[in-house]
PDB file of N, CA and C in Angstrom:
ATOM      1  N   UNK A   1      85.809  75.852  90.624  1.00  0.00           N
ATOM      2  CA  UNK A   1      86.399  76.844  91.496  1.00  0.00           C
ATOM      3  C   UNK A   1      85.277  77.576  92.240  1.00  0.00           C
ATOM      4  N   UNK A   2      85.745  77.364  93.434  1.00  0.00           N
ATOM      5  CA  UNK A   2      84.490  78.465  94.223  1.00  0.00           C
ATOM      6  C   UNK A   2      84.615  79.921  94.365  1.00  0.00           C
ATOM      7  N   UNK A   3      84.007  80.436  94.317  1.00  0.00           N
ATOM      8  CA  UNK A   3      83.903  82.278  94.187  1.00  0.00           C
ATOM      9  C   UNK A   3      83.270  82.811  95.744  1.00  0.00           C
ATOM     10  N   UNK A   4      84.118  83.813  95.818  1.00  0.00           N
ATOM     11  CA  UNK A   4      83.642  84.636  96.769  1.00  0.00           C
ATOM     12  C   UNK A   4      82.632  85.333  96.934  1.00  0.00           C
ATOM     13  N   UNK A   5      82.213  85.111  98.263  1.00  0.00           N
ATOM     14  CA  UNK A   5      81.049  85.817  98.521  1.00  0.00           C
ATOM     15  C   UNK A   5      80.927  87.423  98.476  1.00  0.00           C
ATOM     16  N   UNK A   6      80.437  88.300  98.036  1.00  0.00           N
ATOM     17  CA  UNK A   6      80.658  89.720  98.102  1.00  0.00           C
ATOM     18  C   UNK A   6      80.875  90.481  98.721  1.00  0.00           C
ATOM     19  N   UNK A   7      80.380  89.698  99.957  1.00  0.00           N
ATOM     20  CA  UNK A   7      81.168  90.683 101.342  1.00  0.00           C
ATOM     21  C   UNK A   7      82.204  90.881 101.110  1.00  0.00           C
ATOM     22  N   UNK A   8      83.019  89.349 101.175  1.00  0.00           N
ATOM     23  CA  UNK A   8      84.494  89.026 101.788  1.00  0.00           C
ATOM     24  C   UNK A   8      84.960  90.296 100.374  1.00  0.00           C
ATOM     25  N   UNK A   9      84.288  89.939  98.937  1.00  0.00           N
ATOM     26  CA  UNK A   9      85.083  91.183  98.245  1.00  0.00           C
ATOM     27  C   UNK A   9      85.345  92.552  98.658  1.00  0.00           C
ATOM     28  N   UNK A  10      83.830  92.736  99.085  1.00  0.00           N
ATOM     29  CA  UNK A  10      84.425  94.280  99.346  1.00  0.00           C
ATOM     30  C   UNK A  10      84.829  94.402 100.814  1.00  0.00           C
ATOM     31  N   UNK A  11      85.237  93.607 101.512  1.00  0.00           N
ATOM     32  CA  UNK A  11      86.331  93.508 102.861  1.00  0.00           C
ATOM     33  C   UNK A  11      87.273  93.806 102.169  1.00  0.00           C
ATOM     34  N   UNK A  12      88.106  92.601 101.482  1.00  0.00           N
ATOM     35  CA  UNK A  12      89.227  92.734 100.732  1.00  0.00           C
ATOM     36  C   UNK A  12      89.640  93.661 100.222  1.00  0.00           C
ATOM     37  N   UNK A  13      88.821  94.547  99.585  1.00  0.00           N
ATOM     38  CA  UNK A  13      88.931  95.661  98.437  1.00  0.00           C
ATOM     39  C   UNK A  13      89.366  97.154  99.902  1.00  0.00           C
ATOM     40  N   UNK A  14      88.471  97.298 100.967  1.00  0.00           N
ATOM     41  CA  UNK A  14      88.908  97.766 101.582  1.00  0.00           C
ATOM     42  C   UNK A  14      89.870  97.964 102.547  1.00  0.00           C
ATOM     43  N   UNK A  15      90.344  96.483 102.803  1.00  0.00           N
ATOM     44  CA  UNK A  15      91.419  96.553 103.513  1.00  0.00           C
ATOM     45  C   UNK A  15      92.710  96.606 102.752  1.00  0.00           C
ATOM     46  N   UNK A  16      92.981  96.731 101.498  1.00  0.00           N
ATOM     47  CA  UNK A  16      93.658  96.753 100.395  1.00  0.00           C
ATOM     48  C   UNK A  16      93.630  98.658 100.594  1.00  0.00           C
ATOM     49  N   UNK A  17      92.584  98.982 100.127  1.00  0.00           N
ATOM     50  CA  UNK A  17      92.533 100.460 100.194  1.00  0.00           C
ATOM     51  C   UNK A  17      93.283 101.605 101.210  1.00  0.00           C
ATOM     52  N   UNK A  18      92.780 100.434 102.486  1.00  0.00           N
ATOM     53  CA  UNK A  18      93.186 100.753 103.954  1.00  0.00           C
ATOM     54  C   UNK A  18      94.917 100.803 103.673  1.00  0.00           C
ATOM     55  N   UNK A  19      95.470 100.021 103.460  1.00  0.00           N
ATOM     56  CA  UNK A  19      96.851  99.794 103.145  1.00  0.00           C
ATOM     57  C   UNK A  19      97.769 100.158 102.514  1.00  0.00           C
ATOM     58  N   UNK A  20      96.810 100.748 101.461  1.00  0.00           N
ATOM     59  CA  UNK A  20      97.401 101.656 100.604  1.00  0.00           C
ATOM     60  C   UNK A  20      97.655 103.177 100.634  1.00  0.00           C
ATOM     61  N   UNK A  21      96.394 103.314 101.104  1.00  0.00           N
ATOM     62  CA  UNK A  21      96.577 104.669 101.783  1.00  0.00           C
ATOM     63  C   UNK A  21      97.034 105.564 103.271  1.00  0.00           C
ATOM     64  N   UNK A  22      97.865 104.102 103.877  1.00  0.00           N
ATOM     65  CA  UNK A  22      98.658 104.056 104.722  1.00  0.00           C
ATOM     66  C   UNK A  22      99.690 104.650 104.523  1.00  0.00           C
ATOM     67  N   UNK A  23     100.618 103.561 103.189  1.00  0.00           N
ATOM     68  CA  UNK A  23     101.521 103.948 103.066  1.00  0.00           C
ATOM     69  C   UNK A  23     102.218 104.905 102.608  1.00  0.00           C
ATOM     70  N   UNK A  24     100.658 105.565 101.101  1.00  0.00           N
ATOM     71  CA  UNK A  24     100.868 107.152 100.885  1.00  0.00           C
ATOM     72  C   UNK A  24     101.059 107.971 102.290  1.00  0.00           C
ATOM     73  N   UNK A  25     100.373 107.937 102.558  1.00  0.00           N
ATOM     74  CA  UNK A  25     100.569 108.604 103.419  1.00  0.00           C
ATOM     75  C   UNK A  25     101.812 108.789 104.617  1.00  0.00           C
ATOM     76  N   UNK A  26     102.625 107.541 104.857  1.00  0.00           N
ATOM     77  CA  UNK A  26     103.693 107.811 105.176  1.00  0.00           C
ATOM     78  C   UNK A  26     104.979 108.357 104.346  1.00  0.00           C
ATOM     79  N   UNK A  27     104.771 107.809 102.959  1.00  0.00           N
ATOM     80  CA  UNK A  27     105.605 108.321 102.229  1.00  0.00           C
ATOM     81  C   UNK A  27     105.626 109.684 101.949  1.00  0.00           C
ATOM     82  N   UNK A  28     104.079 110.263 102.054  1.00  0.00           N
ATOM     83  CA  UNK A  28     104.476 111.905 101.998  1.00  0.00           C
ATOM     84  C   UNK A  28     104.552 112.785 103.261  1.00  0.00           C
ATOM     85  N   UNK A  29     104.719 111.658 104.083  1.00  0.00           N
ATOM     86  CA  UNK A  29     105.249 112.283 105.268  1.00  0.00           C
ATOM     87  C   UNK A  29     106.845 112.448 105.590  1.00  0.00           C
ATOM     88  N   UNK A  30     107.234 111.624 104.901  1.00  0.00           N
ATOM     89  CA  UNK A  30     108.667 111.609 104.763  1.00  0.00           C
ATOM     90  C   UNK A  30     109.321 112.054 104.019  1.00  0.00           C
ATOM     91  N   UNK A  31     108.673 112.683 102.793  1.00  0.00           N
ATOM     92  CA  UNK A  31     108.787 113.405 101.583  1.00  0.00           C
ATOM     93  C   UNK A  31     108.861 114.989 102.195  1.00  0.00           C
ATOM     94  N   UNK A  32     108.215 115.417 103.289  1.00  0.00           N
ATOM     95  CA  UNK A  32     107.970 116.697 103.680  1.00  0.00           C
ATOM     96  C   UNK A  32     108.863 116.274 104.973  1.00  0.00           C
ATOM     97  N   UNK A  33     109.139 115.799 106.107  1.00  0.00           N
ATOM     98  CA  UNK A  33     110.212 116.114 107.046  1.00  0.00           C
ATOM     99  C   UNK A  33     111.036 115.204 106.767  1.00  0.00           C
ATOM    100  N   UNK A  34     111.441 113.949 106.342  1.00  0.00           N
ATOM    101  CA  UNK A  34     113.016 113.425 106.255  1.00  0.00           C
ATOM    102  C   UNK A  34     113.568 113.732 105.385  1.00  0.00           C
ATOM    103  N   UNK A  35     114.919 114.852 105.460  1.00  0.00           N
ATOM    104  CA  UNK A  35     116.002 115.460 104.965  1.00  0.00           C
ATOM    105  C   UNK A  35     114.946 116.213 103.522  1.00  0.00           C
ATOM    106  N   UNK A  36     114.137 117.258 103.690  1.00  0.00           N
ATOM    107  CA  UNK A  36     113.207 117.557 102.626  1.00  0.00           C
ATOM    108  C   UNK A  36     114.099 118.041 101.130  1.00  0.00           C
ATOM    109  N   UNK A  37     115.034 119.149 101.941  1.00  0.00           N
ATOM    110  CA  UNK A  37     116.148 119.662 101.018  1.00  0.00           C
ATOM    111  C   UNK A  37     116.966 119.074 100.277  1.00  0.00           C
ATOM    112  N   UNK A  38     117.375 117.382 100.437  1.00  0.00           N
ATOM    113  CA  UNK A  38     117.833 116.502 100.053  1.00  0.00           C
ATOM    114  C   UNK A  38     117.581 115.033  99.598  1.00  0.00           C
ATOM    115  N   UNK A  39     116.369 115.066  98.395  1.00  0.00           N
ATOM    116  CA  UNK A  39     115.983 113.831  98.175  1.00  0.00           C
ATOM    117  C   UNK A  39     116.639 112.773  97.675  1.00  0.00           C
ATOM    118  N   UNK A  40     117.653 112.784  96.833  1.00  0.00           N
ATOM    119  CA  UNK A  40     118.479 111.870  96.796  1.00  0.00           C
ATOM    120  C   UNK A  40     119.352 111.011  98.369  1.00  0.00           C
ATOM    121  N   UNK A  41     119.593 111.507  99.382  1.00  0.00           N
ATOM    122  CA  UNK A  41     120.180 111.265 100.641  1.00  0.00           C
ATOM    123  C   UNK A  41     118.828 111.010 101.556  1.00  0.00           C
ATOM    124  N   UNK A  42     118.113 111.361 101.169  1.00  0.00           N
ATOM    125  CA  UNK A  42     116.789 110.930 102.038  1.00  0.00           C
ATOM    126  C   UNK A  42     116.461 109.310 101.473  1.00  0.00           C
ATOM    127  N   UNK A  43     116.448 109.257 100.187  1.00  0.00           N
ATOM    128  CA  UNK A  43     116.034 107.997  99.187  1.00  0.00           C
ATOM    129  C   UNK A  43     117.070 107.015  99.834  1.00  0.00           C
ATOM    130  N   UNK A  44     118.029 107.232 100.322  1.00  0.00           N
ATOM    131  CA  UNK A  44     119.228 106.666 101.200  1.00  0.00           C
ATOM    132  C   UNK A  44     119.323 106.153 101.907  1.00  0.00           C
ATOM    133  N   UNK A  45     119.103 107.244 102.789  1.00  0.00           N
ATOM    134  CA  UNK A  45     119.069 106.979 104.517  1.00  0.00           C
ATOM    135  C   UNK A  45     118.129 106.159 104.679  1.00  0.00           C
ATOM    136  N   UNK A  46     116.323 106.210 103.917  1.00  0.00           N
ATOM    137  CA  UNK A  46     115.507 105.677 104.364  1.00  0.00           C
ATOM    138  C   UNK A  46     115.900 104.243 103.858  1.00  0.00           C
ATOM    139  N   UNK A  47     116.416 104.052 103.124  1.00  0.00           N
ATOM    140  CA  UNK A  47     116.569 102.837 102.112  1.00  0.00           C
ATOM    141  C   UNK A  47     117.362 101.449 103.456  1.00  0.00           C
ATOM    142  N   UNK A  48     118.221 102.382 103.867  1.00  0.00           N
ATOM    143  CA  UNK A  48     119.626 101.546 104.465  1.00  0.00           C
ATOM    144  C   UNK A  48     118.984 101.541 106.284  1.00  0.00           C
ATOM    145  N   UNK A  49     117.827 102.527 106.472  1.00  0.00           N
ATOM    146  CA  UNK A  49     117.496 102.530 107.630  1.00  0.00           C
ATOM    147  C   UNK A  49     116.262 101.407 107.838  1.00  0.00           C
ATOM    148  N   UNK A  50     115.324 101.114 106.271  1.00  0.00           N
ATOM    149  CA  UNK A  50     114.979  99.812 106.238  1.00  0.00           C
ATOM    150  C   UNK A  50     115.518  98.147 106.456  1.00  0.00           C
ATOM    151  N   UNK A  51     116.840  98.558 105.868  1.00  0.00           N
ATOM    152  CA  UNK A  51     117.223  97.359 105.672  1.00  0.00           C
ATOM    153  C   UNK A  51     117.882  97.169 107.120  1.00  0.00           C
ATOM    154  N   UNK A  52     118.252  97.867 107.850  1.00  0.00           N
ATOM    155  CA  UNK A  52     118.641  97.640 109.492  1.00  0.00           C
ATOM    156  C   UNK A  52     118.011  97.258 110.311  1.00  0.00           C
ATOM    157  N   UNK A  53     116.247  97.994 110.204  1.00  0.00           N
ATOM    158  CA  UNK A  53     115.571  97.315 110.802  1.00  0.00           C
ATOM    159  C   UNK A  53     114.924  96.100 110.789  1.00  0.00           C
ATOM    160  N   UNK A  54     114.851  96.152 109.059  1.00  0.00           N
ATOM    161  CA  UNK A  54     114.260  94.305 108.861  1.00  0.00           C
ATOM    162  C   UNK A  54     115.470  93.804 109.646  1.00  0.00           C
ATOM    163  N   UNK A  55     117.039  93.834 109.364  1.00  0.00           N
ATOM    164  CA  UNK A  55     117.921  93.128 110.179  1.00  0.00           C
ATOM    165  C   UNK A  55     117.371  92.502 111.268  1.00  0.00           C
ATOM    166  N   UNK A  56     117.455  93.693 111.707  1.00  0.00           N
ATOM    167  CA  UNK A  56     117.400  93.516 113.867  1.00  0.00           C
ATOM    168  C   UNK A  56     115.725  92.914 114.116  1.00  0.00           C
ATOM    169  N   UNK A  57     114.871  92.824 113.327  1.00  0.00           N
ATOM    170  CA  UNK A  57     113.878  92.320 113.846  1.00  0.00           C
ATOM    171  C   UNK A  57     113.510  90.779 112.925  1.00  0.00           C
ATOM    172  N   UNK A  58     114.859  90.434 112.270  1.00  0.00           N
ATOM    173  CA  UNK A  58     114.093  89.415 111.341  1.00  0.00           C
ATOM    174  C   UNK A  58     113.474  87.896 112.444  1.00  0.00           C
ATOM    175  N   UNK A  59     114.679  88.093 113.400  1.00  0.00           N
ATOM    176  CA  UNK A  59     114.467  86.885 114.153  1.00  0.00           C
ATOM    177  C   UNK A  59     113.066  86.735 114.894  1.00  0.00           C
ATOM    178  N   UNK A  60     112.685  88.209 115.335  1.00  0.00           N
ATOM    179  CA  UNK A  60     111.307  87.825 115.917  1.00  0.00           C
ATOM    180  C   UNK A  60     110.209  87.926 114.858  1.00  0.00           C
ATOM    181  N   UNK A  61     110.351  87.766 113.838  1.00  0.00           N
ATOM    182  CA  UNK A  61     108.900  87.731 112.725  1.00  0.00           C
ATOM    183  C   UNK A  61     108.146  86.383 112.493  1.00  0.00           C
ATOM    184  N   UNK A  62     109.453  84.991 113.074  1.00  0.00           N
ATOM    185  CA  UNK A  62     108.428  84.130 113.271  1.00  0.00           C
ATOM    186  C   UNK A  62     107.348  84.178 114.118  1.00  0.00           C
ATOM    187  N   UNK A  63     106.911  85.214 115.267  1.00  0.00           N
ATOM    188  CA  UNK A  63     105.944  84.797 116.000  1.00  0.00           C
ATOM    189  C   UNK A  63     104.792  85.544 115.270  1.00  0.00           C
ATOM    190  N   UNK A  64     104.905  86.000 113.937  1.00  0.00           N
ATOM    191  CA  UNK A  64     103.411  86.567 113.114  1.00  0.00           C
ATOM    192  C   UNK A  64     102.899  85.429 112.208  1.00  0.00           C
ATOM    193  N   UNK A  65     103.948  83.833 112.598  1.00  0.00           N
ATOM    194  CA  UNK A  65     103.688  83.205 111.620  1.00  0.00           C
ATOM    195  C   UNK A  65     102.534  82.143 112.141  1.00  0.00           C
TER     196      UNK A  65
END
């Protein structure tokens, strides 16, 4: 098995990092303005407002392929 060179690790490791701390970060953005007073209906809305948009965009995701 061949092993990676150390760059490519710590590329990896950072663009992992990068990604992660993306998504914190959207999540506590949405934690503080979508429906703040109501986290159960927020856990909801966002849930069902995901699944609409994967809908409506599934057809064009072949062109990331």
């Amino acid at each position: 098995m061949k092993s990676m060179p150390m760059k490519q690790v710590i590329m990896t490791l950072l663009i992992a990092f990068a990604v992660i701390s993306f998504w914190r970060g959207i999540w506590g953005l949405m934690d503080i303005y979508f429906i703040p007073s109501n986290s159960k209906i927020s856990f909801m809305l966002s849930t069902i407002l995901g699944v609409i948009i994967v809908y409506l965009v599934k057809g064009r995701l072949k062109i990331l392929e």
